[in-house]
Protein backbone atom coordinates (compact mmCIF):
# COMPACT_ATOMS: atom_id res chain seq x y z
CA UNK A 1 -18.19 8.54 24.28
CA UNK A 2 -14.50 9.25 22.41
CA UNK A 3 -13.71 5.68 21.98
CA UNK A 4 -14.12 4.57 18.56
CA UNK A 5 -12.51 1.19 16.94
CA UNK A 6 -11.66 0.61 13.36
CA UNK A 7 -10.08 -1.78 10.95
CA UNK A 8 -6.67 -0.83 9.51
CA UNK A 9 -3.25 -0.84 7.88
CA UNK A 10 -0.43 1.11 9.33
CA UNK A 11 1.18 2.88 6.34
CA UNK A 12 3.25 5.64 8.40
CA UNK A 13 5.22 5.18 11.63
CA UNK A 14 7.70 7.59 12.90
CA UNK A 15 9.21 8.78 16.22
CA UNK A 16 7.74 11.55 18.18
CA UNK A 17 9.74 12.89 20.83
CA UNK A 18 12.25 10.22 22.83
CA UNK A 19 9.41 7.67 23.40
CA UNK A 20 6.68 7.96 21.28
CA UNK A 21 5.61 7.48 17.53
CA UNK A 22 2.78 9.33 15.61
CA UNK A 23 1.25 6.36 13.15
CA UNK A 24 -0.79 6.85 10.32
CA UNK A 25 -3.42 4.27 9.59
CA UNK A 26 -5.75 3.33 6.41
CA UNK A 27 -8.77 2.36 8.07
CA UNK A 28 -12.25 0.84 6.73
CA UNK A 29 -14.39 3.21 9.04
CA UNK A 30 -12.37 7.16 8.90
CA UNK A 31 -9.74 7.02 5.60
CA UNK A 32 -6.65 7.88 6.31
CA UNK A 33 -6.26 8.95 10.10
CA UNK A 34 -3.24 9.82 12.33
CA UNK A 35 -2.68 8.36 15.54
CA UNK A 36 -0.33 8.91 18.70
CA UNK A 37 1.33 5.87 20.34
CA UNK A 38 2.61 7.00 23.71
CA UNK A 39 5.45 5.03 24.88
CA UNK A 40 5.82 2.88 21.67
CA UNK A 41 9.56 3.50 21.69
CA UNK A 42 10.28 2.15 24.70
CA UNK A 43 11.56 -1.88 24.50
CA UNK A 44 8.66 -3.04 26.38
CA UNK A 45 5.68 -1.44 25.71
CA UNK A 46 2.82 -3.41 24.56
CA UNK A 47 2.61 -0.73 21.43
CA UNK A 48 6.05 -1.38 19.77
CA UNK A 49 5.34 -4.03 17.79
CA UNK A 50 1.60 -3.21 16.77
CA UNK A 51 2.74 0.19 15.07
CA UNK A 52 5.13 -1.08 12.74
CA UNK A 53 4.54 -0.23 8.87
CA UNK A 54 2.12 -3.17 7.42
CA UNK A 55 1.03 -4.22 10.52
CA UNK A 56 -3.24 -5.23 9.89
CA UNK A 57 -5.58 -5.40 12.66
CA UNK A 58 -8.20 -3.69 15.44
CA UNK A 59 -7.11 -0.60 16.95
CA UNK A 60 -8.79 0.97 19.65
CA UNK A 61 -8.60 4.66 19.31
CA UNK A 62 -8.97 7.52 22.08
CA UNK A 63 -11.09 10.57 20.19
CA UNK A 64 -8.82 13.86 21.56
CA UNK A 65 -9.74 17.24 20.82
CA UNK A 66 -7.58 16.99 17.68
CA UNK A 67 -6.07 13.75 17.14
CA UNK A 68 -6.71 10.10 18.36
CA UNK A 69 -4.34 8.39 20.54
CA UNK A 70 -4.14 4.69 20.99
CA UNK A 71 -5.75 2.88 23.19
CA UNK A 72 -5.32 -0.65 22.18
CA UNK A 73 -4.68 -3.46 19.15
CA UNK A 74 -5.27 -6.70 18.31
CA UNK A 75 -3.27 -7.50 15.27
CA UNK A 76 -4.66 -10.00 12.48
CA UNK A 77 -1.47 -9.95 10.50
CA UNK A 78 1.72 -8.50 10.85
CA UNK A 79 3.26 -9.24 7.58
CA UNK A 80 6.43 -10.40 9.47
CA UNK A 81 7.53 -12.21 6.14
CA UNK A 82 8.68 -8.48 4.81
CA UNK A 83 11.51 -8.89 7.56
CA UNK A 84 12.66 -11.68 5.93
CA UNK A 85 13.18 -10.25 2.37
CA UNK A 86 13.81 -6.87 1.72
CA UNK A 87 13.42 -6.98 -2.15
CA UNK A 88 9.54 -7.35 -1.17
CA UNK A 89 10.08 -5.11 1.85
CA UNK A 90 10.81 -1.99 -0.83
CA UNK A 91 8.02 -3.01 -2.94
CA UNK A 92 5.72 -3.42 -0.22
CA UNK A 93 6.81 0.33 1.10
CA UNK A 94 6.05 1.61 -2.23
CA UNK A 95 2.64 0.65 -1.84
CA UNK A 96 2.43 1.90 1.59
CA UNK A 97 3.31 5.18 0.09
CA UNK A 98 0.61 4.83 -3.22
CA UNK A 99 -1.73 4.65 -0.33
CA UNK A 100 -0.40 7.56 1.95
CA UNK A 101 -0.85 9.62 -1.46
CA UNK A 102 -4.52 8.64 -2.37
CA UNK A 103 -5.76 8.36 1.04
CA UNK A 104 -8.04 10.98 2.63
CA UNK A 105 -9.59 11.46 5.99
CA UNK A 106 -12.74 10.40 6.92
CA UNK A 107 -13.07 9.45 2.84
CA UNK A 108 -14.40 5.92 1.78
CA UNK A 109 -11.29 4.27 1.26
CA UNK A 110 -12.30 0.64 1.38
CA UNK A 111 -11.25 -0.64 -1.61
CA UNK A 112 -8.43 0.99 -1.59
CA UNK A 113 -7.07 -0.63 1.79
CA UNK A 114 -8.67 -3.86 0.15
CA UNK A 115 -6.14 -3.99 -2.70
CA UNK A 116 -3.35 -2.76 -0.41
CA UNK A 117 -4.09 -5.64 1.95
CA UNK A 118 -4.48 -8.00 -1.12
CA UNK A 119 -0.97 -6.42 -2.76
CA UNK A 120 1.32 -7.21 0.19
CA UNK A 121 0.39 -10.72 0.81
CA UNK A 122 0.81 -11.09 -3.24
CA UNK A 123 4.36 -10.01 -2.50
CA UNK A 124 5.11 -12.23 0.20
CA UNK A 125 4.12 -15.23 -2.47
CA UNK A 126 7.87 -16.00 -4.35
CA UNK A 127 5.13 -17.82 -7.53
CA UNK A 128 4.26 -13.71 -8.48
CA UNK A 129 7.00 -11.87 -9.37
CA UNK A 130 6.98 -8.42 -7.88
CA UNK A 131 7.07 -6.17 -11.37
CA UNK A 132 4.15 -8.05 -12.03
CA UNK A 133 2.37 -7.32 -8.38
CA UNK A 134 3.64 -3.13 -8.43
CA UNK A 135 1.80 -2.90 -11.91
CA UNK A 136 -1.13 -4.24 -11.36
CA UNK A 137 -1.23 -2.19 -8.08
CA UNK A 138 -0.22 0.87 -9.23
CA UNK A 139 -2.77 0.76 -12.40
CA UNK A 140 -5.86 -0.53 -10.39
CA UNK A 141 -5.00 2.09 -7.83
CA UNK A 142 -4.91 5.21 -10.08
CA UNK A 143 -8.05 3.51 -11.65
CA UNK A 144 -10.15 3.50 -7.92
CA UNK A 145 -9.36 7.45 -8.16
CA UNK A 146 -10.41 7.75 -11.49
CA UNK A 147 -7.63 8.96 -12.77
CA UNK A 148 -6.94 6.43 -15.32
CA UNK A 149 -6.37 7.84 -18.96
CA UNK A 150 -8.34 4.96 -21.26
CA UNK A 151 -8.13 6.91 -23.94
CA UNK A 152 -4.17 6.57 -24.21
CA UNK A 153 -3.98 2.75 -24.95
CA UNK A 154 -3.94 3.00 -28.71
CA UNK A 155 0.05 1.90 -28.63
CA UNK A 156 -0.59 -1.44 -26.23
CA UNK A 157 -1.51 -4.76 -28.02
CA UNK A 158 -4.90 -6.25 -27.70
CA UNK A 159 -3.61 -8.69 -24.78
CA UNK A 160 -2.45 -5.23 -23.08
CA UNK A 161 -5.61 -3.76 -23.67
CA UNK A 162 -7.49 -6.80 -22.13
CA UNK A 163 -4.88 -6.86 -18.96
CA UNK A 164 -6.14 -3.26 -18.34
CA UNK A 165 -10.01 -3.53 -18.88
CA UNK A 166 -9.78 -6.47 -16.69
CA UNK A 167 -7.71 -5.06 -14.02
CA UNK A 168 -10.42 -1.83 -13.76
CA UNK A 169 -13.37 -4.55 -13.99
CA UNK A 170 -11.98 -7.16 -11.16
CA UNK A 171 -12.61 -6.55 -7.33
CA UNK A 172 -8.92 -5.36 -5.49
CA UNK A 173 -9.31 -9.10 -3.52
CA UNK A 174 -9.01 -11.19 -7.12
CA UNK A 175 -7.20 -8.24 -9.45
CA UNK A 176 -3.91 -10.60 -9.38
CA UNK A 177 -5.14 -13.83 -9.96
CA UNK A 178 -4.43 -13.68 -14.01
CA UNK A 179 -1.24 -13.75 -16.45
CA UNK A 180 0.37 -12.40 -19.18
CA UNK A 181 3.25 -13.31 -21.76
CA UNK A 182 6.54 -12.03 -21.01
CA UNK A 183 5.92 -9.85 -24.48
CA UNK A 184 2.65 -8.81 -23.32
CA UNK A 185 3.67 -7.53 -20.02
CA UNK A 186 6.89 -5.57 -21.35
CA UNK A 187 4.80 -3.35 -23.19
CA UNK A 188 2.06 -3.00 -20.07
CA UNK A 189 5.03 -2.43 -17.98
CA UNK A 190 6.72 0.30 -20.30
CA UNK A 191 3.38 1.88 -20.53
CA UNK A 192 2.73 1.19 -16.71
CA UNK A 193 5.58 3.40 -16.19
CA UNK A 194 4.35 6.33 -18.02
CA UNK A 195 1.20 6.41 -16.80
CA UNK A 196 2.42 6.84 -13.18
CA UNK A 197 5.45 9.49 -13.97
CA UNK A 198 2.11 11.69 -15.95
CA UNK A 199 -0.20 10.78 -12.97
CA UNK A 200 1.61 10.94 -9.28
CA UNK A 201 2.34 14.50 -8.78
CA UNK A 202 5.50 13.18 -5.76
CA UNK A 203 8.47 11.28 -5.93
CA UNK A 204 8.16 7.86 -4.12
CA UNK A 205 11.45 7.38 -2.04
CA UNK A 206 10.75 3.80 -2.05
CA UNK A 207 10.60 3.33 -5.94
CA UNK A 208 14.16 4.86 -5.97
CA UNK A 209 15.36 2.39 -4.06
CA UNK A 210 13.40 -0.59 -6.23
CA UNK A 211 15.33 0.91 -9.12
CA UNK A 212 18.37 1.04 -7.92
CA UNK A 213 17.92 -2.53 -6.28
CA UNK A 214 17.34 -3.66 -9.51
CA UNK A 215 20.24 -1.81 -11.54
CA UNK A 216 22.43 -3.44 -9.33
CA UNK A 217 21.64 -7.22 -9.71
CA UNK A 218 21.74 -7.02 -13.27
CA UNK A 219 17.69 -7.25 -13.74
């Protein structure tokens, strides 16, 4: 039997050939797994809209030889408020591409898609501002790989320090659901920032484009 079906966040899409599009999906079952979508390109196959970045849902898969083709979907969110606003939209690929760069195949990846799921509908809420979303992502996501240097905190204030302990501590579906002073959060930002340049070992094209977002509108 080579059909298999798993739960899953497409984090990659991109064209292959004139009419199809190779997707890459974090999944709860198989990590991070790549997937053909014959026809997708075309206007009116039932696959176009299914394998756009952050859509969430079922995806029945095809087991190939070498790769899995797709079969069919049934999508439980498509996250079709990023279309709408396209400060959140480079945010939210930012943290499509965190998880492209921790994600492994056939790895147990769980929580990992759990705070990705949890992180783009935090960004589609205008009550959270999205500094405050990206840092708590990107901390509790070098944290799940255990990459997180806790014995660098010495500069942070206690509040900091707390923000941090808590964020490794909390489960990825309620590691939002606190706040910090304006002062507090500066210095976890500045520090945020430092950690990720010494930890990712890539340049995120997406964070560029946050940056330069922000340079722009005076932030």
């Amino acid at each position: 039997m080579n059909d298999i079906t798993v739960t899953g966040i497409v984090i990659k899409a991109e064209p292959i050939g004139e009419y199809d599009r190779r997707v890459v999906l974090l999944t709860k079952e198989r990590g991070k797994i790549t997937v053909f979508a014959r026809g997708a390109l075309r206007p009116t196959n039932r696959f176009v809209s299914v394998t756009n970045p952050f859509v969430f849902g079922i995806f029945e898969l095809y087991a190939g030889s070498n790769s899995y083709s797709l079969s069919k979907a049934e999508v439980k969110n498509y996250f079709d408020g990023f279309m709408q606003d396209i400060g959140a939209t480079f945010y939210g690929t930012y943290f499509l591409e965190i998880a492209d760069y921790y994600a492994r195949e056939n790895a147990d990846n769980v929580q990992l898609m759990r705070l990705l799921y949890q992180g783009l509908t935090f960004l589609l809420k205008e009550e959270v501002p999205n500094d405050f979303i990206r840092t708590v992502f990107e901390m509790k996501s070098i944290m799940l790989e255990g990459e997180f240097p806790f014995d660098k905190l010495k500069d942070l204030p206690d509040g900091a320090v707390r923000a941090l302990h808590y964020i490794y501590e909390t489960k990825p579906e309620d590691v939002f659901s606190f706040k910090l002073s304006e002062e507090t959060f500066e210095k976890l930002r500045q520090k945020a920032d430092r950690i990720c340049r010494n930890t990712f070992e890539r340049e995120f094209t997406s964070l560029s484009m946050i940056e330069f977002a922000k340079e722009n509108s005076g932030e």
